[in-house]
Protein backbone atom coordinates (compact mmCIF):
# COMPACT_ATOMS: atom_id res chain seq x y z
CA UNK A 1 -223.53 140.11 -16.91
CA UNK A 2 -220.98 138.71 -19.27
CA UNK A 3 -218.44 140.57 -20.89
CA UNK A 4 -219.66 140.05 -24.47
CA UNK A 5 -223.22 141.58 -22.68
CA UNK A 6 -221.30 144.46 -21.10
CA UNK A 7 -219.61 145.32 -24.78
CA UNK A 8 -222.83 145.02 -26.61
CA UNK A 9 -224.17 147.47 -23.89
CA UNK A 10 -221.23 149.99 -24.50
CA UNK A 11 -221.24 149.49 -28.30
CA UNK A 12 -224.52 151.52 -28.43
CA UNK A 13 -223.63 153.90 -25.62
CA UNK A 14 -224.42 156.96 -28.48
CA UNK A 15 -227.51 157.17 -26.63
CA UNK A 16 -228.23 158.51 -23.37
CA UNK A 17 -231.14 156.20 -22.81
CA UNK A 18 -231.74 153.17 -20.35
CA UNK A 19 -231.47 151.19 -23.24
CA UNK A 20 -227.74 151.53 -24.35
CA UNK A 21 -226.65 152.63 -20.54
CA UNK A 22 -225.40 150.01 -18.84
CA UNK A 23 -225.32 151.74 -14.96
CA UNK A 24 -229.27 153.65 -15.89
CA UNK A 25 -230.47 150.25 -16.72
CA UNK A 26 -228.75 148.31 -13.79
CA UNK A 27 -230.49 151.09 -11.63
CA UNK A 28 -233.89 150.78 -13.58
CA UNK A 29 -233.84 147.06 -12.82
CA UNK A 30 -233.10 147.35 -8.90
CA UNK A 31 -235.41 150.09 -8.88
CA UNK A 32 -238.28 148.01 -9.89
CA UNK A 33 -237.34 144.91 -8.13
CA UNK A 34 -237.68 146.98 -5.16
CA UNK A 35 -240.96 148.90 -6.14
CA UNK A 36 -242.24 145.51 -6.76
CA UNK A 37 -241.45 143.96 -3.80
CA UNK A 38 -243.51 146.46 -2.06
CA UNK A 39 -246.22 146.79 -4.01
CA UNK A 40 -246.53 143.12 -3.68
CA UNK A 41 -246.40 142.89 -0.55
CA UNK A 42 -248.37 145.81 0.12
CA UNK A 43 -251.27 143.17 -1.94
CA UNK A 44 -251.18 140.34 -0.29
CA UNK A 45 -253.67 140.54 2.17
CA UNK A 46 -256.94 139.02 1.02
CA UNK A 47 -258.72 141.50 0.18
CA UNK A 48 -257.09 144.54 -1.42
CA UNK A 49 -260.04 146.52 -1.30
CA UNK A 50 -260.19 146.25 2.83
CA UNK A 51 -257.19 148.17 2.98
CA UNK A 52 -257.07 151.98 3.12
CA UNK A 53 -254.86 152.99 0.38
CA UNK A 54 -256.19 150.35 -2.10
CA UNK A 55 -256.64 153.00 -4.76
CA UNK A 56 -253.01 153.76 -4.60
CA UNK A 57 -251.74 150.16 -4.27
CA UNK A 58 -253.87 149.77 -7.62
CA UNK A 59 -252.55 152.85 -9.29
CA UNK A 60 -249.14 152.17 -8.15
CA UNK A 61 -249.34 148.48 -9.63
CA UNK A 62 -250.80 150.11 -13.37
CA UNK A 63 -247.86 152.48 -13.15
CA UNK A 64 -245.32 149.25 -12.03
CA UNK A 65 -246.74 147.08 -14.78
CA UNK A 66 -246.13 149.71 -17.58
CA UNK A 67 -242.48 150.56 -16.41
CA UNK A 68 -241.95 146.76 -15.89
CA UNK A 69 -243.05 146.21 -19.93
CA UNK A 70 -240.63 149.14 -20.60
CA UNK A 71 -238.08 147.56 -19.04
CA UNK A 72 -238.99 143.97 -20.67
CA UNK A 73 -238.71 145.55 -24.21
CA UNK A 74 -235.07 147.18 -23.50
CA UNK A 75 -233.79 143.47 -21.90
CA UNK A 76 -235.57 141.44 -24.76
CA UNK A 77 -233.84 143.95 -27.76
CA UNK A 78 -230.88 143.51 -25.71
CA UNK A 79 -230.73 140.18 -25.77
CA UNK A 80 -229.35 140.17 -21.90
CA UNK A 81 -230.18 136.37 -21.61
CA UNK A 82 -229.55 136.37 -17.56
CA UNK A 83 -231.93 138.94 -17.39
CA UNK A 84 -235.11 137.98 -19.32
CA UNK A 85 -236.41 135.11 -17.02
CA UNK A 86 -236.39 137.55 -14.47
CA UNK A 87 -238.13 140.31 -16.20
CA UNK A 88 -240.61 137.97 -17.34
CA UNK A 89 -241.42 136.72 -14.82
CA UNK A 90 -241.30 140.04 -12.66
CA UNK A 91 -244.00 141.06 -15.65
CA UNK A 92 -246.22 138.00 -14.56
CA UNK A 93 -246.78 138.53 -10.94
CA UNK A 94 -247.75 142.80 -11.33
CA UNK A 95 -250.22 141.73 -13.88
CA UNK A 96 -251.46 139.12 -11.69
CA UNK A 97 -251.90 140.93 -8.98
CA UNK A 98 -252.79 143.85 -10.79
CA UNK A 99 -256.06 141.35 -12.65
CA UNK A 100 -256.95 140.45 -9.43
CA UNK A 101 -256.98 144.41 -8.03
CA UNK A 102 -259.28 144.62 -11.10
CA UNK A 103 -261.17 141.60 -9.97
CA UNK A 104 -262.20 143.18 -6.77
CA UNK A 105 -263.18 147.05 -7.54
């Protein structure tokens, strides 16, 4: 994060929210790098439904998905530029996954 990111962060540190907290939203995004990286691999046999807990993989992915646009919207309004490839793209796979988990039931 540059500095001129890092000041912007602390600039609207009024709030106690994700959004204007630099360490909640550094947490937020290893947080959900790591749910996703479960959750994704937890998917990637063929088919999802085969496997036992495939109604909590799915669940699990809605959930991911909807903190994952959260955390898109708070990246995006900050404008943290290193970040929103990574988000975005982050976005993309859970709702892939998650379409084809929809697919399949």
């Amino acid at each position: 994060m540059t500095t001129s990111e890092t000041q912007e962060l602390h600039e609207d540190g009024n709030e106690g929210s994700t959004r204007s907290n630099a360490p909640k939203l550094s947490r937020k995004v290893r947080e959900l790098a790591h749910r996703s990286y479960l959750a994704l691999k937890a998917g990637t046999q063929t088919d999802i439904q085969a496997q036992a807990d495939s109604k909590d993989i799915f669940l699990d992915l809605r959930d991911l998905r909807d903190q994952i646009a959260r955390l898109q919207q708070k990246i995006h309004a900050r404008r943290l530029r290193s970040l929103i490839p990574w988000v975005d793209a982050l976005g993309q796979l859970v709702d892939d996954r998650l379409g084809n988990a929809e697919r399949q039931e």
